[in-house]
Protein backbone atom coordinates (compact mmCIF):
# COMPACT_ATOMS: atom_id res chain seq x y z
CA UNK A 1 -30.07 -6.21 -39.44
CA UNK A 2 -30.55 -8.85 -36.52
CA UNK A 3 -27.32 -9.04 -34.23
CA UNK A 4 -29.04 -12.66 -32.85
CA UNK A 5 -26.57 -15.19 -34.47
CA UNK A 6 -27.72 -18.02 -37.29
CA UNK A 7 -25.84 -20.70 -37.50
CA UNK A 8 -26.65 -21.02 -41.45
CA UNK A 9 -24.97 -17.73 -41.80
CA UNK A 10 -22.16 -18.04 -40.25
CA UNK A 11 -21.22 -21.64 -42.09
CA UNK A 12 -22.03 -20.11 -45.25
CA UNK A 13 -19.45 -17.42 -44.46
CA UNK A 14 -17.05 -20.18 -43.59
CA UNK A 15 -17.54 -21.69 -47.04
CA UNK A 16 -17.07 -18.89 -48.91
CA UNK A 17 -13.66 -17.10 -47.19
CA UNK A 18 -12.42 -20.35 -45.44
CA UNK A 19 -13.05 -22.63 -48.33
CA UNK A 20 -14.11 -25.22 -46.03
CA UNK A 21 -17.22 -26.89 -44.92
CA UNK A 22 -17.97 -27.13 -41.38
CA UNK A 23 -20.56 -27.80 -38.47
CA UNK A 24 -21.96 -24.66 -36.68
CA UNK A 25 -24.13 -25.22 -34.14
CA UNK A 26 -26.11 -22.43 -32.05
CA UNK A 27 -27.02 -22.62 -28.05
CA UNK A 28 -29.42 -20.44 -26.96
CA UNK A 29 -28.47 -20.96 -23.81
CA UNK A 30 -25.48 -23.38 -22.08
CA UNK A 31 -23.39 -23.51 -19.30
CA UNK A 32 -19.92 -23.19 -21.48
CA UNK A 33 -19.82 -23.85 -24.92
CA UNK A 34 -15.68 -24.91 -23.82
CA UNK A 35 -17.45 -27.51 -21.60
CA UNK A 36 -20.18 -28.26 -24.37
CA UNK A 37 -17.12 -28.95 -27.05
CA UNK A 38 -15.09 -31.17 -25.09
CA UNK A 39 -17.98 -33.50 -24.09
CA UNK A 40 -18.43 -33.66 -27.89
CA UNK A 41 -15.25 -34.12 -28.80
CA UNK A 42 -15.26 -37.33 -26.13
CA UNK A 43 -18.20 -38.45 -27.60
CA UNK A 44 -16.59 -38.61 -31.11
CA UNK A 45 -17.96 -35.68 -32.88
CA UNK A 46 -16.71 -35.30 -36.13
CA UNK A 47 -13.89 -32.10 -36.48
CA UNK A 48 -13.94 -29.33 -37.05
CA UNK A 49 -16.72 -27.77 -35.63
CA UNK A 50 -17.63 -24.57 -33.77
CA UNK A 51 -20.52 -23.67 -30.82
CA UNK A 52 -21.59 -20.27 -30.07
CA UNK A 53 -23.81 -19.23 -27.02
CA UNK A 54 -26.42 -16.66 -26.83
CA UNK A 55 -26.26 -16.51 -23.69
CA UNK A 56 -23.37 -18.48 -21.65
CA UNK A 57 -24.15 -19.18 -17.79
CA UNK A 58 -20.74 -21.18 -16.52
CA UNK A 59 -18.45 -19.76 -19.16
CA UNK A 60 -14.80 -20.77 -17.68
CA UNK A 61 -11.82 -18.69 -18.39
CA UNK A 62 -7.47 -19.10 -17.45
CA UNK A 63 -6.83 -19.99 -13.70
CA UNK A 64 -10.67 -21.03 -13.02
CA UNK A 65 -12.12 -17.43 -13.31
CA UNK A 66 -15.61 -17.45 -14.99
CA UNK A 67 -16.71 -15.39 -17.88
CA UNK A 68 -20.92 -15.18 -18.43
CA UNK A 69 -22.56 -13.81 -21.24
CA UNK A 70 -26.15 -12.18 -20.60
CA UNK A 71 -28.38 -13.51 -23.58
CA UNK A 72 -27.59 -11.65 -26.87
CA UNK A 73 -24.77 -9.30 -25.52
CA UNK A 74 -21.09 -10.65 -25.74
CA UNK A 75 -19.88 -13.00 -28.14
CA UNK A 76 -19.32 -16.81 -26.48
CA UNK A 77 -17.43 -19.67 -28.55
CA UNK A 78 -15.42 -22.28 -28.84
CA UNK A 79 -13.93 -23.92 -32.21
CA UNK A 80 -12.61 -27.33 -32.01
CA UNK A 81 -9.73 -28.39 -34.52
CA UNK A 82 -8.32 -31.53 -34.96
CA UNK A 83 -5.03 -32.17 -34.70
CA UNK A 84 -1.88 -35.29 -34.95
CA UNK A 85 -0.56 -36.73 -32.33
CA UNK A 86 2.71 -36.19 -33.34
CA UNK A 87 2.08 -32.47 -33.14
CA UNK A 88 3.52 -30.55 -29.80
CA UNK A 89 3.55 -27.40 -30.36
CA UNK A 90 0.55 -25.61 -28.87
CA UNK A 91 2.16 -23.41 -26.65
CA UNK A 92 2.10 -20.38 -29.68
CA UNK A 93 -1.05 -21.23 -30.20
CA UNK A 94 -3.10 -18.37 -27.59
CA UNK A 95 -1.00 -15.73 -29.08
CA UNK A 96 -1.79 -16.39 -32.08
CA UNK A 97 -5.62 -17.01 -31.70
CA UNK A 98 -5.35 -13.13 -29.75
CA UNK A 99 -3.93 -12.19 -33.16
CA UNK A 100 -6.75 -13.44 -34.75
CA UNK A 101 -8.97 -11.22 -32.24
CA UNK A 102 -6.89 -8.13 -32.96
CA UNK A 103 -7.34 -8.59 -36.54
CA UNK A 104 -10.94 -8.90 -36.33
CA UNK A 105 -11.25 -6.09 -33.93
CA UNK A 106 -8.94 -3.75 -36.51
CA UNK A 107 -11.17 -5.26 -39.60
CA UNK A 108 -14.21 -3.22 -38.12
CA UNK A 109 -12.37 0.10 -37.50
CA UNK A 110 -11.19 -0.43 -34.23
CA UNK A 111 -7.82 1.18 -32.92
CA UNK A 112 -5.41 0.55 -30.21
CA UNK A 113 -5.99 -2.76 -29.64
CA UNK A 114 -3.20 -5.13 -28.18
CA UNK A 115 -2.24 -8.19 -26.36
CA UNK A 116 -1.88 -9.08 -22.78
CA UNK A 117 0.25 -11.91 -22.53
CA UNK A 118 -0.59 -14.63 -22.32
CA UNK A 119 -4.48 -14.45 -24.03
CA UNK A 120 -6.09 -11.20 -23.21
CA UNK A 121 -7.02 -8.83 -25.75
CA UNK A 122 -7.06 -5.00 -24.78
CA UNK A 123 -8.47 -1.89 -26.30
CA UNK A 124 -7.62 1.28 -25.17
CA UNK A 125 -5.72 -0.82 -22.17
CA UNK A 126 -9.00 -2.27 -21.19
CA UNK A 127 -9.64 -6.17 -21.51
CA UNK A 128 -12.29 -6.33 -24.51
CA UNK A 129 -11.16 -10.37 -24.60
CA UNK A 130 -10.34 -13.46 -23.38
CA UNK A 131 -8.79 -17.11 -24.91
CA UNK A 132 -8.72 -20.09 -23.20
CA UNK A 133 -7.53 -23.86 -25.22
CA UNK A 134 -8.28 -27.06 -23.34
CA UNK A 135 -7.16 -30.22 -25.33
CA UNK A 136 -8.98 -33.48 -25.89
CA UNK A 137 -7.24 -37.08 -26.72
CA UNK A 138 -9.32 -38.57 -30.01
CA UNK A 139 -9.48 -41.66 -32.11
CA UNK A 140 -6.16 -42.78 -33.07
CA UNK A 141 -4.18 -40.91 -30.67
CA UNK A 142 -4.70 -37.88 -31.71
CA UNK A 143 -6.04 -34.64 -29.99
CA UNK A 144 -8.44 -32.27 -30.70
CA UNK A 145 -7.77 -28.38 -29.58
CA UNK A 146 -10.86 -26.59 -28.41
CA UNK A 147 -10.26 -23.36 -28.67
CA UNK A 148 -12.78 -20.85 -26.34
CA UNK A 149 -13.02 -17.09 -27.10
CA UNK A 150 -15.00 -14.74 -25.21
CA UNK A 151 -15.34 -11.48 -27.15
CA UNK A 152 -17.39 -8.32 -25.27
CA UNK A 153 -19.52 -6.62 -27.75
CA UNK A 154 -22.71 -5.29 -25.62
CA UNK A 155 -21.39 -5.11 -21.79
CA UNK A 156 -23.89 -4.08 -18.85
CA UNK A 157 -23.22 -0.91 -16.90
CA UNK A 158 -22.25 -2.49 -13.66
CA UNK A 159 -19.96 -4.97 -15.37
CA UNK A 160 -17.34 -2.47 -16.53
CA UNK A 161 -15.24 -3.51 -13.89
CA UNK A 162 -14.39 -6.84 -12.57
CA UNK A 163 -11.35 -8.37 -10.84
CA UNK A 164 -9.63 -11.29 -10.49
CA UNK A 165 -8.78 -13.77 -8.14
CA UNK A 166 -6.97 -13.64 -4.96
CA UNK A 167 -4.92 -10.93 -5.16
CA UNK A 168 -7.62 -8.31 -5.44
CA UNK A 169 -6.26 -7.26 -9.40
CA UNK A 170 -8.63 -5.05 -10.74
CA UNK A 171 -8.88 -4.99 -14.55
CA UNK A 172 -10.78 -2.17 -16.44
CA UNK A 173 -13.30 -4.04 -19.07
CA UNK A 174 -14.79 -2.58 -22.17
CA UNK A 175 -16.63 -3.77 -25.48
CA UNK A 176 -17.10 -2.91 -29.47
CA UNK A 177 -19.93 -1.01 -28.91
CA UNK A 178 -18.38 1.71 -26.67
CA UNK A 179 -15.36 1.56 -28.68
CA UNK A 180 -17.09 2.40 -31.60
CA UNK A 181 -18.61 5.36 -30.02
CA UNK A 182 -15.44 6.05 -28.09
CA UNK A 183 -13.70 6.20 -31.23
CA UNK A 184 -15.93 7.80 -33.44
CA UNK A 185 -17.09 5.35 -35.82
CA UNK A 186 -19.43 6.30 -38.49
CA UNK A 187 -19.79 2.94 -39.43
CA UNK A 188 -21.35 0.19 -36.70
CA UNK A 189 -20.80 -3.68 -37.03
CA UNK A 190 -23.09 -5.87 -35.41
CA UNK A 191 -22.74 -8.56 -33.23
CA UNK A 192 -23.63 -11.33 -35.72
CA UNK A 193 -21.19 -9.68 -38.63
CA UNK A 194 -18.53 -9.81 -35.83
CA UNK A 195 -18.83 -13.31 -34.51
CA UNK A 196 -18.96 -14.88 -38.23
CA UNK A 197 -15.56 -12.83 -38.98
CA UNK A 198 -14.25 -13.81 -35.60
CA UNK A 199 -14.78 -17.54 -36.89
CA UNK A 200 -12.86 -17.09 -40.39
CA UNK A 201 -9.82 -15.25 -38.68
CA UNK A 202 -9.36 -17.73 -36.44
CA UNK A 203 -9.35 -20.53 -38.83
CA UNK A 204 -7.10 -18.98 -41.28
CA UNK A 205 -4.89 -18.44 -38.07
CA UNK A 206 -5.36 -22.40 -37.04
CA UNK A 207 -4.92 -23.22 -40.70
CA UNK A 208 -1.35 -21.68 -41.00
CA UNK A 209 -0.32 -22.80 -37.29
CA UNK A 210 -0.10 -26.20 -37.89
CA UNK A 211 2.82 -25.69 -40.63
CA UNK A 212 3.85 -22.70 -39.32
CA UNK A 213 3.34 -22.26 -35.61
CA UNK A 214 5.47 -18.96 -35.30
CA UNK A 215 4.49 -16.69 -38.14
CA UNK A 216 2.10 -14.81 -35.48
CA UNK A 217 4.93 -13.98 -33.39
CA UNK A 218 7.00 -11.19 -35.12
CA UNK A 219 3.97 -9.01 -35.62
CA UNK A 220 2.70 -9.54 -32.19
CA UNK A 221 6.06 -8.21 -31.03
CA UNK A 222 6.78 -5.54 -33.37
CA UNK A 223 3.06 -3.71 -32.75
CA UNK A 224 1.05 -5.74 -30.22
CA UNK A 225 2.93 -6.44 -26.90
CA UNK A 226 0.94 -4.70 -24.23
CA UNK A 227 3.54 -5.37 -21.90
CA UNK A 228 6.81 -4.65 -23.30
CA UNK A 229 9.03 -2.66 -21.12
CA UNK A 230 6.16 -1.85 -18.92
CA UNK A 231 6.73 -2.48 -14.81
CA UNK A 232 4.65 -5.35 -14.10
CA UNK A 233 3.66 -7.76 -11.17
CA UNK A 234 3.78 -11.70 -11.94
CA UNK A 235 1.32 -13.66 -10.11
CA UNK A 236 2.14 -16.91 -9.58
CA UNK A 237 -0.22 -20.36 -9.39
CA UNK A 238 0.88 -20.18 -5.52
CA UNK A 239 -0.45 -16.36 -5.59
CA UNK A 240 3.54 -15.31 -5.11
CA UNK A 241 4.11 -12.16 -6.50
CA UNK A 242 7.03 -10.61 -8.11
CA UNK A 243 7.91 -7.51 -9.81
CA UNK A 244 10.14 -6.72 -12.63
CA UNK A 245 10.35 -5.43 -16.60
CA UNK A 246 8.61 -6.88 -19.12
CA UNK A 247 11.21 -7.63 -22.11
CA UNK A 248 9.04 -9.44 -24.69
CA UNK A 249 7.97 -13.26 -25.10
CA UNK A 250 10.38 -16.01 -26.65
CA UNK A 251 9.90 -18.77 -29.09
CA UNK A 252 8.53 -21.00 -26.49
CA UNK A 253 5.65 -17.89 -25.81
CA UNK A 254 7.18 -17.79 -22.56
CA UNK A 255 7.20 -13.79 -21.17
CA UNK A 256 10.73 -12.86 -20.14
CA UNK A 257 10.81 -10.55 -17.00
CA UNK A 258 13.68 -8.63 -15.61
CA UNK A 259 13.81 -9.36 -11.74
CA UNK A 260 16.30 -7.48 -9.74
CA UNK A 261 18.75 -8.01 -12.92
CA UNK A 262 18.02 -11.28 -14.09
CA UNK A 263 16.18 -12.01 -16.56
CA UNK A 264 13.32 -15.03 -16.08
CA UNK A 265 11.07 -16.85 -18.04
CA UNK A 266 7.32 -17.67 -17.33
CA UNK A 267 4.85 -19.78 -19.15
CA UNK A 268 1.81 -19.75 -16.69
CA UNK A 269 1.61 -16.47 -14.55
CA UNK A 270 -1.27 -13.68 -13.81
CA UNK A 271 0.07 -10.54 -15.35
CA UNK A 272 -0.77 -6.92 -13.98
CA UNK A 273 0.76 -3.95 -15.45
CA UNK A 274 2.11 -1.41 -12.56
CA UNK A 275 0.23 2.20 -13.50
CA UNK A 276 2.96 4.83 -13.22
């Protein structure tokens, strides 16, 4: 079977588990289908809808790093959800679209697969994902969320490692396909079968969040928390770095730290777990 996405498919996929109707559209290739969505979303497209890239050339990522997809290898897209005005509480909302990933991830045999707070999906320790949500003011006053996933399934050699920004981080990347062969799986997914699930967990997760924005939480921390009680360095915006413990995330999804015994709170850091 074809891993090259259709976007007939995929919306007939939505229909069936999602019970819901709604617009898929398919780039063969585009700078950032985050980008793509929000122009959209300006331009009064009506919500929901969802973009995937077959190949993604300016794909943007947390803290202005990029994230490029060569053409048919990694999984690019964004889903954009409408929602009221009166609604505030988005700051769950990464978490729980990384719980969405894991699920999909564990749906196709995968194991060991956690969460880097605040949107980074690991396997094995190694980044296999990454979540970024940009918001966009609508008709009405109200917003629409556009939700970006970048999901690894095919990665080239010599882009097993990469690292990150100032400070020199380097983060250890994988994808499905080694992790199915790392792991032993006698049973491959492809890349299409993957992205269409990836769509219906996320929109059962969005689905719940709006009435419930915490019921992610609990199972993130009882299974999923990469970082809990791990040494870590927090890098802040200003590339200040501090070290401490990592005791969990609250209600607010903020990661609490112990730092020289006293416990802080951060909602927008650069997280690197200290090897032993």
């Amino acid at each position: 079977m074809s891993d090259r996405l259709q976007a007939d498919i995929i919306k007939a996929a939505v229909a069936e588990n999602n019970k819901m109707n709604i617009d898929v559209v398919v780039h063969q290739a585009i700078d950032s289908t985050n980008s793509w969505s929000m122009q959209q979303c300006k331009r009064g497209r009506m919500l929901p809808f969802v973009s995937f890239a077959e190949q993604q050339e300016q794909g943007r990522g947390r803290r202005g790093k990029q994230w490029i997809t060569s053409k048919y290898s990694n999984i690019a897209m964004s889903l954009s959800w409408p929602f009221a005005a009166s609604y505030s509480q988005l700051q769950l909302l990464p978490l729980s679209v990384a719980m969405a990933v894991v699920q999909t991830l564990e749906d196709i045999g995968l194991a060991h697969v956690q969460v880097k707070w605040p949107n980074d999906v690991l396997v094995q320790g190694k980044k296999i994902a990454g979540i970024l949500i940009e918001t966009q003011p609508i008709c009405d006053g109200d917003i629409a969320v556009v939700i970006g996933v970048g999901l690894n399934y095919r990665m080239p050699a010599d882009k097993i490692k990469a690292w990150r920004g100032k400070s020199e981080v380097f983060i250890e990347i994988t994808d499905i396909e080694r992790e199915m062969m790392t792991q032993a799986m006698s049973e491959k997914t492809n890349r299409a079968d993957v992205a269409a699930a990836l769509l219906q967990n996320i929109i059962n997760v969005v689905q719940v969040y709006q009435t419930q924005p915490g019921y992610q939480l609990e199972r993130f921390r009882e299974q999923y928390d990469y970082c809990w009680e791990k040494s870590v360095e927090i890098i802040l915006d200003n590339d200040e770095v501090l070290t401490g413990l990592a005791r969990g995330v609250n209600e607010d999804a903020e990661l609490q730290v112990l730092i020289d015994g006293e416990q802080r709170s951060f909602n927008s850091a650069y997280v690197s777990v200290k090897t032993p």
